[in-house]
Protein backbone atom coordinates (compact mmCIF):
# COMPACT_ATOMS: atom_id res chain seq x y z
CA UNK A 1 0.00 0.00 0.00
CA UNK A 2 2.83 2.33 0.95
CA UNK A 3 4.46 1.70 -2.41
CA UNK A 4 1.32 2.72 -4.49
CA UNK A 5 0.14 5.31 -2.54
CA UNK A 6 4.48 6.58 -3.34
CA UNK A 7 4.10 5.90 -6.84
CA UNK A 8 0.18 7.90 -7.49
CA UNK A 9 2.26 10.82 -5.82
CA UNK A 10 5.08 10.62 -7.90
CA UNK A 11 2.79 10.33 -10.87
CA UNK A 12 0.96 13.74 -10.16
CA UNK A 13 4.27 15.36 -9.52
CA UNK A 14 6.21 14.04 -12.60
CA UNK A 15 3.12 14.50 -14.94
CA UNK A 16 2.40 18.02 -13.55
CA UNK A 17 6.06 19.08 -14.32
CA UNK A 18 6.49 17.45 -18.11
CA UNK A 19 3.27 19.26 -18.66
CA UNK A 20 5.06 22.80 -17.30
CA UNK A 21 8.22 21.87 -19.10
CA UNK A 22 10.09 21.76 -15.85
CA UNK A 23 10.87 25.83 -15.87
CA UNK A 24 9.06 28.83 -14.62
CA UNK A 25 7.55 31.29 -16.70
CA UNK A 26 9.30 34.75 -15.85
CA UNK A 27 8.68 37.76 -17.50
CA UNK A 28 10.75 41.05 -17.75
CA UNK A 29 7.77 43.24 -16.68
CA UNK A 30 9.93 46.36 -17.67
CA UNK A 31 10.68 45.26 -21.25
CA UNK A 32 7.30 43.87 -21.39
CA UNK A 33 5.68 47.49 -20.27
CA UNK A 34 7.80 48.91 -22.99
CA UNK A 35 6.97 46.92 -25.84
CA UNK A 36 3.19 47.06 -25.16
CA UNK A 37 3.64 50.69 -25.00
CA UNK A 38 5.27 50.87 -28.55
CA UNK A 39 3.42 48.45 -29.91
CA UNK A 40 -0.11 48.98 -28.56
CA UNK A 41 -1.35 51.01 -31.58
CA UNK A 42 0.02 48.63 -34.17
CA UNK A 43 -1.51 45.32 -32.46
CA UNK A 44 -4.86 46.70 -31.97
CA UNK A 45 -4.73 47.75 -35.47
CA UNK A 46 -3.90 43.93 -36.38
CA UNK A 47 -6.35 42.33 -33.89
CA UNK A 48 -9.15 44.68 -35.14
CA UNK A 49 -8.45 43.67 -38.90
CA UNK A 50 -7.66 40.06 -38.04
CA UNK A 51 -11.40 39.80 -35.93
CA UNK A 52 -13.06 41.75 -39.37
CA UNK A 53 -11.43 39.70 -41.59
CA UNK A 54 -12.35 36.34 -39.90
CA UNK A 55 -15.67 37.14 -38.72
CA UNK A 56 -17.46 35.64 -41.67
CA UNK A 57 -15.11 32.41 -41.53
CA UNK A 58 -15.78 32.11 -38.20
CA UNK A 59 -18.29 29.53 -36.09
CA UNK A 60 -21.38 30.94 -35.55
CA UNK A 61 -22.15 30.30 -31.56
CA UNK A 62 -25.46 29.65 -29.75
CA UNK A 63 -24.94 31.85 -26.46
CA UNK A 64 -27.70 30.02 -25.09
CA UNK A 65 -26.04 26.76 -24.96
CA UNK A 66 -23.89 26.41 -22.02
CA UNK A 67 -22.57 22.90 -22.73
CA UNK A 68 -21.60 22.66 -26.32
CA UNK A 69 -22.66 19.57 -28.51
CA UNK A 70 -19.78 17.46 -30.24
CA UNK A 71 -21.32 18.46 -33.67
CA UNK A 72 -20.74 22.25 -32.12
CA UNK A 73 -17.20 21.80 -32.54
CA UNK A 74 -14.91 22.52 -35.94
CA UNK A 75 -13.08 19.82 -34.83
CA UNK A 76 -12.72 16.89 -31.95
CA UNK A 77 -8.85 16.68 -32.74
CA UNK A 78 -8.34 18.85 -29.39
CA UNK A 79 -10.91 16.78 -26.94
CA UNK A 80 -9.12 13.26 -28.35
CA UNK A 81 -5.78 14.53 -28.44
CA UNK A 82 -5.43 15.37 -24.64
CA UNK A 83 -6.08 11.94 -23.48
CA UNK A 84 -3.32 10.87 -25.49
CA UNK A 85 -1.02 13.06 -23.81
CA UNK A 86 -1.86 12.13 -20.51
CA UNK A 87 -2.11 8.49 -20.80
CA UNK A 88 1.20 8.03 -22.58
CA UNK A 89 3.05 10.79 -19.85
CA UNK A 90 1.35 8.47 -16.91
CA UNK A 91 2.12 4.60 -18.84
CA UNK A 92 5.59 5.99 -19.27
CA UNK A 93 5.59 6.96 -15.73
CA UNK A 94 4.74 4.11 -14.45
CA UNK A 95 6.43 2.06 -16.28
CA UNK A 96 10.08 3.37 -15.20
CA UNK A 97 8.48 3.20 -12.01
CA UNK A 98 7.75 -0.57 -11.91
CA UNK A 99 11.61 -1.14 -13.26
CA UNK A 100 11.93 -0.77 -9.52
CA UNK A 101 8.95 -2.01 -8.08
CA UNK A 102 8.64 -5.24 -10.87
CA UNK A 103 5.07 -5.67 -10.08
CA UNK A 104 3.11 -7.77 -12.58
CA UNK A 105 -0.22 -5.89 -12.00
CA UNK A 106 1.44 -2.51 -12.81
CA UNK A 107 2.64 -4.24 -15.97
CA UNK A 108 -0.29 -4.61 -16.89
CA UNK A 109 -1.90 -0.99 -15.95
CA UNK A 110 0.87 0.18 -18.31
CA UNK A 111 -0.01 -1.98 -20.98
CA UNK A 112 -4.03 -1.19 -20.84
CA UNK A 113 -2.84 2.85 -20.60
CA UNK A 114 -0.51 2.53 -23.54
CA UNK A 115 -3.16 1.05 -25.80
CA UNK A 116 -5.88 3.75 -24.74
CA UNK A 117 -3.08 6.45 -25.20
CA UNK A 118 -1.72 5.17 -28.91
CA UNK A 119 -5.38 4.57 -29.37
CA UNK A 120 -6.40 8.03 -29.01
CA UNK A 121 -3.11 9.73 -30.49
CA UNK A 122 -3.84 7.58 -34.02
CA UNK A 123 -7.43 8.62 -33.70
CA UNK A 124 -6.18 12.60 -32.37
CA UNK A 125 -3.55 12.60 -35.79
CA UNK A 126 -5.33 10.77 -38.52
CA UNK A 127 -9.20 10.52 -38.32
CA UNK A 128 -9.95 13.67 -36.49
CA UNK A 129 -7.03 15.69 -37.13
CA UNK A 130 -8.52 19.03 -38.72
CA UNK A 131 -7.35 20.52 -42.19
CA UNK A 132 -6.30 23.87 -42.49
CA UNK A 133 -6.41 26.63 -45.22
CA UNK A 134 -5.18 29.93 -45.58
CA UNK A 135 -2.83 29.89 -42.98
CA UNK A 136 0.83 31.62 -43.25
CA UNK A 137 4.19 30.11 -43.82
CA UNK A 138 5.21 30.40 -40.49
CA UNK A 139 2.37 28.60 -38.78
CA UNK A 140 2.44 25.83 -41.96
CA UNK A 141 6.31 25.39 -40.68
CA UNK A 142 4.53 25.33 -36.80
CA UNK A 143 2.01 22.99 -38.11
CA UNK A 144 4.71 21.02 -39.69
CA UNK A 145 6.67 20.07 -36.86
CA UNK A 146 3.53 19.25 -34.21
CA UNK A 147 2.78 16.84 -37.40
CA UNK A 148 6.28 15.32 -37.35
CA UNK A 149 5.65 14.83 -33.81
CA UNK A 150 2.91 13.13 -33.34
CA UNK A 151 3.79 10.85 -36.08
CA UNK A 152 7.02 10.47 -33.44
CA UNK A 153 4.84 9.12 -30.67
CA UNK A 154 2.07 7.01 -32.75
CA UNK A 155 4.96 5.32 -34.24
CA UNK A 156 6.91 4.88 -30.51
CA UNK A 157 4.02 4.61 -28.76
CA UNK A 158 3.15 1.70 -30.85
CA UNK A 159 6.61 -0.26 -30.57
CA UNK A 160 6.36 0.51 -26.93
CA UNK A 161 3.22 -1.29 -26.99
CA UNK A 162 4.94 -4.14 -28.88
CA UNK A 163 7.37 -4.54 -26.80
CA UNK A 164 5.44 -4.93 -23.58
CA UNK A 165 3.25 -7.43 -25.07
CA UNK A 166 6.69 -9.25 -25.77
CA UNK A 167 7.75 -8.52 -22.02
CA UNK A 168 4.74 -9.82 -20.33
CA UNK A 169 4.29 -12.84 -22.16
CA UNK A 170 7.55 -13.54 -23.59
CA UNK A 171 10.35 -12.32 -21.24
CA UNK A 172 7.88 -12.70 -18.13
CA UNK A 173 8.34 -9.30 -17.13
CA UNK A 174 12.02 -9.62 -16.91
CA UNK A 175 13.93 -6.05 -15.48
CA UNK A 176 16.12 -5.48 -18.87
CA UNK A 177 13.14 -5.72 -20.62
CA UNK A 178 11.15 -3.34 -18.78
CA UNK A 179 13.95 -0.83 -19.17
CA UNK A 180 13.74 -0.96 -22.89
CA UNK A 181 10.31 -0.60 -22.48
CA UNK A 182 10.64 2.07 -20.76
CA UNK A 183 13.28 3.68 -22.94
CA UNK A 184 10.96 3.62 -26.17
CA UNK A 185 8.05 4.92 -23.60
CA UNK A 186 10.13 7.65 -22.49
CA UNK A 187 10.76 8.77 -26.33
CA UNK A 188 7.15 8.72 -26.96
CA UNK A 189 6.14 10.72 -23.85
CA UNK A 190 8.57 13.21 -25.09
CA UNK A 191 7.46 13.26 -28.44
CA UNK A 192 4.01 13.69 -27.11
CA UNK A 193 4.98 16.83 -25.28
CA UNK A 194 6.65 18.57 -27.93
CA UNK A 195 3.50 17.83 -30.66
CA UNK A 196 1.84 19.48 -27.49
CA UNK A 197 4.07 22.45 -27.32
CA UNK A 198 3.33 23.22 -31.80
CA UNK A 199 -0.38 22.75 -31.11
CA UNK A 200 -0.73 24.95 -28.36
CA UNK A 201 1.35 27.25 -30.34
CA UNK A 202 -0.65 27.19 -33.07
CA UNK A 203 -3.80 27.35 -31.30
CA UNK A 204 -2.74 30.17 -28.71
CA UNK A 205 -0.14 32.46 -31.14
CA UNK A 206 -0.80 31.47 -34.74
CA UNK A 207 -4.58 31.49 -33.77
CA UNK A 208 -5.90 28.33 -36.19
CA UNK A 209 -8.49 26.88 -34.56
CA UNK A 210 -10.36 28.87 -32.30
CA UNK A 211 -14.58 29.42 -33.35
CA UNK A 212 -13.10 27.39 -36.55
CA UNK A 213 -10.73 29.80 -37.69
CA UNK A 214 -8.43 29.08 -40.75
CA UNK A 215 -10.10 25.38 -40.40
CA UNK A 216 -12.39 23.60 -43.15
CA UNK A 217 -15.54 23.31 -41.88
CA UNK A 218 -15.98 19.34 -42.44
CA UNK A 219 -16.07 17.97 -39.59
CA UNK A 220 -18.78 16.03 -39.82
CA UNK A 221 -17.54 14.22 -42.42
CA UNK A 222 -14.94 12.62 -41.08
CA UNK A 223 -14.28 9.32 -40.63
């Protein structure tokens, strides 16, 4: 009991840091002051042409709806794709975890969480990831790399997967196996977190996605 109720802490902690990046977001309030200062005319400018110039392409929204339908959404890439991220972050947890622990019935928490998390990442990247149009270079070369990436943990995610299949039934949970398992987990947790980092970028800076901005409007079409 002691050991699980150690390893659901460590869990929380580990998963709550790889989601932060491990740093602290500090700002230079000075230089920040500054540029908003110079700036301020210029950006309102932009945001007021950018909200005119979108306003047609946008979603239209039912304000009295206060919990939105599925078919409400341009897209469902962004409700899939966050279970992905957590369940592979938490299997690869655990799994480097149980290289000390060797516990069979972890083994196989891992193994159920990795196959819900590749799951939802194949799902997240190829049925229900969203197409784009009309977007710039720069966020096409954004969009680019959180594409490389999440091929980068399907594809890892998947051997992982493989492999502890192999190491439960063929190397009966062995320790060297569970390292390499945990190796090729690690890679796709990592790979995970970085497709994270582009899509939040080009949600949050690039600003594709939001009320169905820069997105084709086909969502209910795919399959």
């Amino acid at each position: 009991m002691k050991h699980l109720i150690f390893s659901l802490a460590f869990l929380l902690v580990l998963t709550g840091a790889m989601a932060h990046g491990g740093k602290k977001h500090k700002k230079d309030s000075t230089k920040k002051t500054m540029d908003s200062t110079m700036n301020m005319g210029e950006k309102k400018q932009h945001v007021e042409g950018d909200t005119v110039h979108h306003h047609d392409e946008g979603m239209a929204v039912d304000e009295s709806k206060v919990t939105a339908d599925f078919d409400d959404f341009p897209t469902l890439h962004p409700l899939i794709v966050h279970f992905a991220i957590v369940l592979i972050i938490v299997a690869a947890a655990m799994q480097l975890l149980n290289i000390y622990f060797m516990k069979k019935e972890i083994s196989w928490i891992v193994t159920a969480i990795l196959l819900a998390g590749v799951a939802a990442a194949w799902f997240a990247a190829k049925n229900f990831h969203p197409h784009t149009h009309g977007i710039s270079e720069h966020a096409q070369q954004v969009l680019d790399q959180h594409d490389k990436w999440a091929d980068w943990t399907i594809n890892s995610g998947f051997v992982a997967l493989l492999l502890q299949v192999a190491n439960l039934f063929l190397f009966k949970d062995k320790r060297w196996a569970g390292a390499v398992v945990a190796a090729v987990l690690a890679l796709s947790a990592y790979s995970v977190s970085r497709a994270g980092h582009y899509g939040s970028q080009l949600v949050h800076i690039e600003g594709i996605g939001p009320q169905g901005k820069y997105l084709e409007m086909e969502h209910h079409h795919e399959h």
